[in-house]
C-alpha atoms as a PDB file:
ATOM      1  CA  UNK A   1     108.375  98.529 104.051  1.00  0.00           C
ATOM      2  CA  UNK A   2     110.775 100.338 101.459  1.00  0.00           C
ATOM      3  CA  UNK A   3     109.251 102.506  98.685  1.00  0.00           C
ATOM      4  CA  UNK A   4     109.799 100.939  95.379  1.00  0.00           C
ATOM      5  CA  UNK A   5     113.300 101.265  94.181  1.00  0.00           C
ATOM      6  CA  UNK A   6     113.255 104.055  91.486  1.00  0.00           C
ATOM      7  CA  UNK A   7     114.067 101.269  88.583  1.00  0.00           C
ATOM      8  CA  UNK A   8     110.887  99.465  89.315  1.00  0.00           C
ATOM      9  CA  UNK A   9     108.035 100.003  86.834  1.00  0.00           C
ATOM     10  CA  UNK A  10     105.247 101.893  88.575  1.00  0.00           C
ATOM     11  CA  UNK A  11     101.450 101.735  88.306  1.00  0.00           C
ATOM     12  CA  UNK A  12      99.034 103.834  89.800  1.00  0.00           C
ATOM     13  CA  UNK A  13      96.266 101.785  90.773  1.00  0.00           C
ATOM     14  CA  UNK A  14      93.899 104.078  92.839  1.00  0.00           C
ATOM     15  CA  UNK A  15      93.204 107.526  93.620  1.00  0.00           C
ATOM     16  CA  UNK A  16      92.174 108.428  97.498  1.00  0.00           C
ATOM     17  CA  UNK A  17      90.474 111.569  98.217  1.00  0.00           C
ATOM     18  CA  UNK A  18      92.343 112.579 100.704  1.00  0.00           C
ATOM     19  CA  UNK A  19      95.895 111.493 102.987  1.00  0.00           C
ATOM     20  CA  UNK A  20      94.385 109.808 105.617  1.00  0.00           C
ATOM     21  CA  UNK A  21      92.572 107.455 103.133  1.00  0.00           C
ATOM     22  CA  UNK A  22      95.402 106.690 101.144  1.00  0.00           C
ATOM     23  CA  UNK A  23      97.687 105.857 104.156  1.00  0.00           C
ATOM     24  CA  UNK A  24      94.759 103.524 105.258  1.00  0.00           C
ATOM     25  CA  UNK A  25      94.568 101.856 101.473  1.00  0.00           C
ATOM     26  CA  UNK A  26      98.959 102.300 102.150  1.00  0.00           C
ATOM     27  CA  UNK A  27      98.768 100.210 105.331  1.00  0.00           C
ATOM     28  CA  UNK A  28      96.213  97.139 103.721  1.00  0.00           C
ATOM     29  CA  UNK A  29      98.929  97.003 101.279  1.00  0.00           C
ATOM     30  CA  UNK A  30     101.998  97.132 103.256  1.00  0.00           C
ATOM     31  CA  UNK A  31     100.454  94.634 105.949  1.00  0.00           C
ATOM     32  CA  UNK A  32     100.550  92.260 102.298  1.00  0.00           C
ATOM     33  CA  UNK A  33     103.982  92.622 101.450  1.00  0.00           C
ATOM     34  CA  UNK A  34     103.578  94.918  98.657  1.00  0.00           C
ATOM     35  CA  UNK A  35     105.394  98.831  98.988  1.00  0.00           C
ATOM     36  CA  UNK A  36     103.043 101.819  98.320  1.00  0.00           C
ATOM     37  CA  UNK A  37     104.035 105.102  96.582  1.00  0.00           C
ATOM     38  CA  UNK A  38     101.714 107.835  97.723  1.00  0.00           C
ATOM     39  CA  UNK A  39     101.630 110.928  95.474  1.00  0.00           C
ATOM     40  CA  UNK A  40      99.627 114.281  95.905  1.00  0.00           C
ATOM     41  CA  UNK A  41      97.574 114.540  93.235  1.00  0.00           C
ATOM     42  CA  UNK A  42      96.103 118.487  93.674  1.00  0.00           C
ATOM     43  CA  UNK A  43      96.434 120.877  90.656  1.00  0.00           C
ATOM     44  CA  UNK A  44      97.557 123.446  92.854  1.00  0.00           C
ATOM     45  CA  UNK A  45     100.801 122.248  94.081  1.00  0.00           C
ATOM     46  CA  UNK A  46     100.915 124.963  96.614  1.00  0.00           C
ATOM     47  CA  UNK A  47      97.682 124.372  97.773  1.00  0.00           C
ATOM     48  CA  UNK A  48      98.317 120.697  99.166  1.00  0.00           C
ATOM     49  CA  UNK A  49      96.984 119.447 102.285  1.00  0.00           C
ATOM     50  CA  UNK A  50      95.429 116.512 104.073  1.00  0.00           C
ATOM     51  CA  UNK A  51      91.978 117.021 101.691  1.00  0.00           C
ATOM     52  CA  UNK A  52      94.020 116.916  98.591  1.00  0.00           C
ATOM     53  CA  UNK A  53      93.568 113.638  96.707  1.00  0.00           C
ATOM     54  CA  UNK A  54      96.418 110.949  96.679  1.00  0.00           C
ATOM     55  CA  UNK A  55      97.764 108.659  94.007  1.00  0.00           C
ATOM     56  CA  UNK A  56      98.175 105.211  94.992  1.00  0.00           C
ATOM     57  CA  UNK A  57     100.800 103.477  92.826  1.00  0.00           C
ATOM     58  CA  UNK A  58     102.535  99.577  93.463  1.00  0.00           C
ATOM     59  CA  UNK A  59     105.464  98.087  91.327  1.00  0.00           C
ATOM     60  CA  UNK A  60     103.643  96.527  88.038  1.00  0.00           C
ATOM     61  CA  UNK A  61     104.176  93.157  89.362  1.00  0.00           C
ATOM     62  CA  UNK A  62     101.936  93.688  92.674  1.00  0.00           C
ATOM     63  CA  UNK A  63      99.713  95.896  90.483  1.00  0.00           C
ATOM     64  CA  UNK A  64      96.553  93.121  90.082  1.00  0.00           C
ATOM     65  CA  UNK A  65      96.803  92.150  93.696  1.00  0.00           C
ATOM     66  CA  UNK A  66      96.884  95.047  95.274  1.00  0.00           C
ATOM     67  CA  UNK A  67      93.457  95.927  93.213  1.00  0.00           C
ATOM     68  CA  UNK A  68      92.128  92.722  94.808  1.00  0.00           C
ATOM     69  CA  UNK A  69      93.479  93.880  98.296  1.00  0.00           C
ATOM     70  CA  UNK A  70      91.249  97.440  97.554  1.00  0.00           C
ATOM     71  CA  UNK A  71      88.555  95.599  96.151  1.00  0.00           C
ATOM     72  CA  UNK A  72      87.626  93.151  98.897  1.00  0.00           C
ATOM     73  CA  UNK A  73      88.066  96.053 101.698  1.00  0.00           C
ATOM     74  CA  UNK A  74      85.419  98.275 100.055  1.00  0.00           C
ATOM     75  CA  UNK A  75      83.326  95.244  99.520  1.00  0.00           C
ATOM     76  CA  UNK A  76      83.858  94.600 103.759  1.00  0.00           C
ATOM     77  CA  UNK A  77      83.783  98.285 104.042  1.00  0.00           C
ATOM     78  CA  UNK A  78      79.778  98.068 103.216  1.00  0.00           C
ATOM     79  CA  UNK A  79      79.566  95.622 105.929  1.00  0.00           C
ATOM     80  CA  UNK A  80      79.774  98.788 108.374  1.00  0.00           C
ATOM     81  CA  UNK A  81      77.455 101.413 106.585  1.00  0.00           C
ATOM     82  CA  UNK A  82      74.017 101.644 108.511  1.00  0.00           C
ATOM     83  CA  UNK A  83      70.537 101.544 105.721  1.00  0.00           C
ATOM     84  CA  UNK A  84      68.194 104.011 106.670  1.00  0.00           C
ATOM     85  CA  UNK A  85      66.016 101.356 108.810  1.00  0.00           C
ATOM     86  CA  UNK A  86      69.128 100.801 110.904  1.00  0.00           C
ATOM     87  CA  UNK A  87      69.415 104.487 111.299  1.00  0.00           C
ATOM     88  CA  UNK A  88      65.522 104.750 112.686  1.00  0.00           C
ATOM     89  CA  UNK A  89      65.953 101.664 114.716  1.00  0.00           C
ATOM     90  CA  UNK A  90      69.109 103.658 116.670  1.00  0.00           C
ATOM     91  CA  UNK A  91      68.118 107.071 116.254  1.00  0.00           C
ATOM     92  CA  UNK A  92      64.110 106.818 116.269  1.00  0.00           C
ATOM     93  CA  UNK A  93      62.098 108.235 113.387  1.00  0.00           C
ATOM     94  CA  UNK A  94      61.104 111.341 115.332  1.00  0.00           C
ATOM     95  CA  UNK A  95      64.767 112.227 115.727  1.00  0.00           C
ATOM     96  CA  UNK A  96      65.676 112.236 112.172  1.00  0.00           C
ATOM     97  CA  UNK A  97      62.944 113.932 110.880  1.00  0.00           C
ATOM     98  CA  UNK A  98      63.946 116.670 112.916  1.00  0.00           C
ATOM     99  CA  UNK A  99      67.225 116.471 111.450  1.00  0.00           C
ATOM    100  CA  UNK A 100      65.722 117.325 107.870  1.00  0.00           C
END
């Protein structure tokens, strides 16, 4: 998938907090048809890395789907987080008392 031509109007849309997230959130996108631009976002350019956040910007015209595309994977992405009484029920109460 090409990076938006440099005519294109460009929207940031998101802001990962880190690389690998944004090439994740990149991927969803590309997998739709719509080209990411991925920018560093750290305030100390030489101080970059994988932890540094990461500006997630489409072409204007992709801009409200690709929000939609964000949207509904965080909403699936709750599907997979464990409540406390999930926890217990894998890791036993005893266990993660100890852990406190």
């Amino acid at each position: 998938m090409p990076y938006p031509a440099s005519g294109d109007a460009l929207v940031p849309i998101a802001v990962a907090p880190n690389t690998i997230v944004a090439q994740i959130w990149q991927e969803l996108l590309a997998d739709e048809g719509i080209p990411v631009l991925l920018r560093m976002t750290s305030p100390l350019f030489g101080y970059i890395s994988q932890d540094s956040p990461c500006e997630v910007s489409v072409r204007a015209e992709h801009e409200a789907q690709a929000r939609e595309i964000l949207a509904a994977f965080h909403a699936d992405a709750q599907d997979f987080v464990l409540e406390d009484e999930d926890v217990d029920e894998f890791v036993g109460d005893e266990d993660r008392s100890s852990e406190q």
